[in-house]
Protein backbone atom coordinates (compact mmCIF):
# COMPACT_ATOMS: atom_id res chain seq x y z
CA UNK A 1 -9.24 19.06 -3.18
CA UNK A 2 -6.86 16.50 -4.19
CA UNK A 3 -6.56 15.47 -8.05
CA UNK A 4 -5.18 11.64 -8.81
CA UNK A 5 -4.76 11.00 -12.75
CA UNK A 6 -3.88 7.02 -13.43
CA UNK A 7 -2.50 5.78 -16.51
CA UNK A 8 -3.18 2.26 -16.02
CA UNK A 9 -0.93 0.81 -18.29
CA UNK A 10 -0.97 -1.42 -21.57
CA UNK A 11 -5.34 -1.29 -21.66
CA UNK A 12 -4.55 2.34 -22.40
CA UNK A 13 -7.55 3.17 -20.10
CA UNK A 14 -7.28 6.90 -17.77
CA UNK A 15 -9.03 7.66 -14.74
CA UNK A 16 -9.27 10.64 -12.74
CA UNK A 17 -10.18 10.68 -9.13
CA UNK A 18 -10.81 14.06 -7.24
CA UNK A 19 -11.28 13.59 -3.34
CA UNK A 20 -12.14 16.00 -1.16
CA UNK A 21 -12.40 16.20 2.61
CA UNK A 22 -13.42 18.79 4.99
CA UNK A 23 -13.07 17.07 8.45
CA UNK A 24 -10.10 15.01 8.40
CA UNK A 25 -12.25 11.86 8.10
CA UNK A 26 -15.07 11.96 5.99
CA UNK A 27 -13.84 12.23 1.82
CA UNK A 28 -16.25 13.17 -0.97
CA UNK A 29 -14.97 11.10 -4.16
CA UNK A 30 -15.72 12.01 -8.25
CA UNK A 31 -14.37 9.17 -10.11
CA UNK A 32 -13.93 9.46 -14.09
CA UNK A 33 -13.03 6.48 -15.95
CA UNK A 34 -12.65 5.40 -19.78
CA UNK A 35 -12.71 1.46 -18.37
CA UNK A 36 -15.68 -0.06 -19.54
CA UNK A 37 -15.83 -2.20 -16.14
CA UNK A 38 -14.96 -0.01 -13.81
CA UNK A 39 -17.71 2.81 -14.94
CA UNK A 40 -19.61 1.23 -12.13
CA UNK A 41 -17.45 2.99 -9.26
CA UNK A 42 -18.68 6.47 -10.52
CA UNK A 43 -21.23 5.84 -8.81
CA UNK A 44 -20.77 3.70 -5.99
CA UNK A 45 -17.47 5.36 -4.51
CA UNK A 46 -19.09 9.03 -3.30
CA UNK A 47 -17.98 9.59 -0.11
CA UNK A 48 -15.93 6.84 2.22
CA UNK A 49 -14.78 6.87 5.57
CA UNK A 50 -11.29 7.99 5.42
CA UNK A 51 -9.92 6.39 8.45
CA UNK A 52 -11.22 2.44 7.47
CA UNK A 53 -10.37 3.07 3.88
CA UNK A 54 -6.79 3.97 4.63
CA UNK A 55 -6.31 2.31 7.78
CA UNK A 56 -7.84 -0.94 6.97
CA UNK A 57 -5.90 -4.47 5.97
CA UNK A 58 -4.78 -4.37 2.41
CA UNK A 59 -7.79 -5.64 0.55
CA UNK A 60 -10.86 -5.10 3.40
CA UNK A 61 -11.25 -1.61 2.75
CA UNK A 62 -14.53 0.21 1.25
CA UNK A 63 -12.74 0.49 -2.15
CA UNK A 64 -11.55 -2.68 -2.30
CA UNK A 65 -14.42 -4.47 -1.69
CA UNK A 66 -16.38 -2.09 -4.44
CA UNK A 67 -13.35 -2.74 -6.86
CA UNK A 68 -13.25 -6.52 -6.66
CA UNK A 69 -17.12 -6.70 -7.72
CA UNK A 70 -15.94 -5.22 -10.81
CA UNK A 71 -12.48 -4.63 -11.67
CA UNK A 72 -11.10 -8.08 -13.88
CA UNK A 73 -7.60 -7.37 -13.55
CA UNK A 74 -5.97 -7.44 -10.04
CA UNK A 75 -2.81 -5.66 -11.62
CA UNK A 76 -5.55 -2.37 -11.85
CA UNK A 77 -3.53 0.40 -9.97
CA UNK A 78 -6.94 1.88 -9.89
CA UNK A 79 -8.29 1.06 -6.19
CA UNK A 80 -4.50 1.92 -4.65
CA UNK A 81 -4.85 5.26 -6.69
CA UNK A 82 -8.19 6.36 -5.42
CA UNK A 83 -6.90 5.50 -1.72
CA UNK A 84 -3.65 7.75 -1.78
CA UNK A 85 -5.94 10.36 -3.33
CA UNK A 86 -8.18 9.95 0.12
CA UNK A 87 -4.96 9.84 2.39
CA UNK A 88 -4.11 12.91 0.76
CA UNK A 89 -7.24 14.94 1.14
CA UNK A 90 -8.31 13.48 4.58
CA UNK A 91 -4.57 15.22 5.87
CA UNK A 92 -2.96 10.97 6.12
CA UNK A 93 0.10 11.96 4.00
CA UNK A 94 2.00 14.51 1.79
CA UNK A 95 1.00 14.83 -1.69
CA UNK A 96 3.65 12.34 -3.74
CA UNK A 97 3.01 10.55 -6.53
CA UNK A 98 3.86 6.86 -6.74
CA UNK A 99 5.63 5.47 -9.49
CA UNK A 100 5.42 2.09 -11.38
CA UNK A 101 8.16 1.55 -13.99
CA UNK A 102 8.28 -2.10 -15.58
CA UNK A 103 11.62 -2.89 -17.71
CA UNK A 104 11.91 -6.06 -19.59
């Protein structure tokens, strides 16, 4: 089981994404998030195909296409999040964590 926390930045909203895979293909998701509009993807993001989610054109994947019915800000490092937690547990890469810093 892979754990994914995301601070998403100035809305001060968290989300946690565990994803889980026992063949190497098929990942199991639970999605927690305090974002009033993405509460929806609880539910819809369950279980995805690992290979077309993380294999797919940036923007045609599974997640993306349930994130753009509801996520308002394309900024939300949300979606990208809950894919590297799938490339992760499906065996697609290492465990690292990705880093955003923004200086003005």
């Amino acid at each position: 089981m892979v754990n994914v926390t995301v601070k998403a930045g100035i809305c001060g909203f968290q989300t946690s994404i565990q994803a889980d895979c026992q063949d190497m293909q098929n990942a199991t998701l639970e999605i927690r998030t305090d974002c009033p509009n993405l509460k929806p993807i609880e539910q819809e993001l369950k279980q995805v195909d690992g290979f077309k989610v993380c294999f797919g054109k940036v923007g045609e994947s599974g997640v993306y296409e349930v994130a753009k019915k509801y996520c308002k800000h394309p900024g939300c490092p949300v979606p990208v999040a809950i894919i590297k937690g799938i490339e992760v547990a499906c065996g697609f890469a290492l465990p690292k964590d990705v880093e955003i810093k923004i200086i003005r």
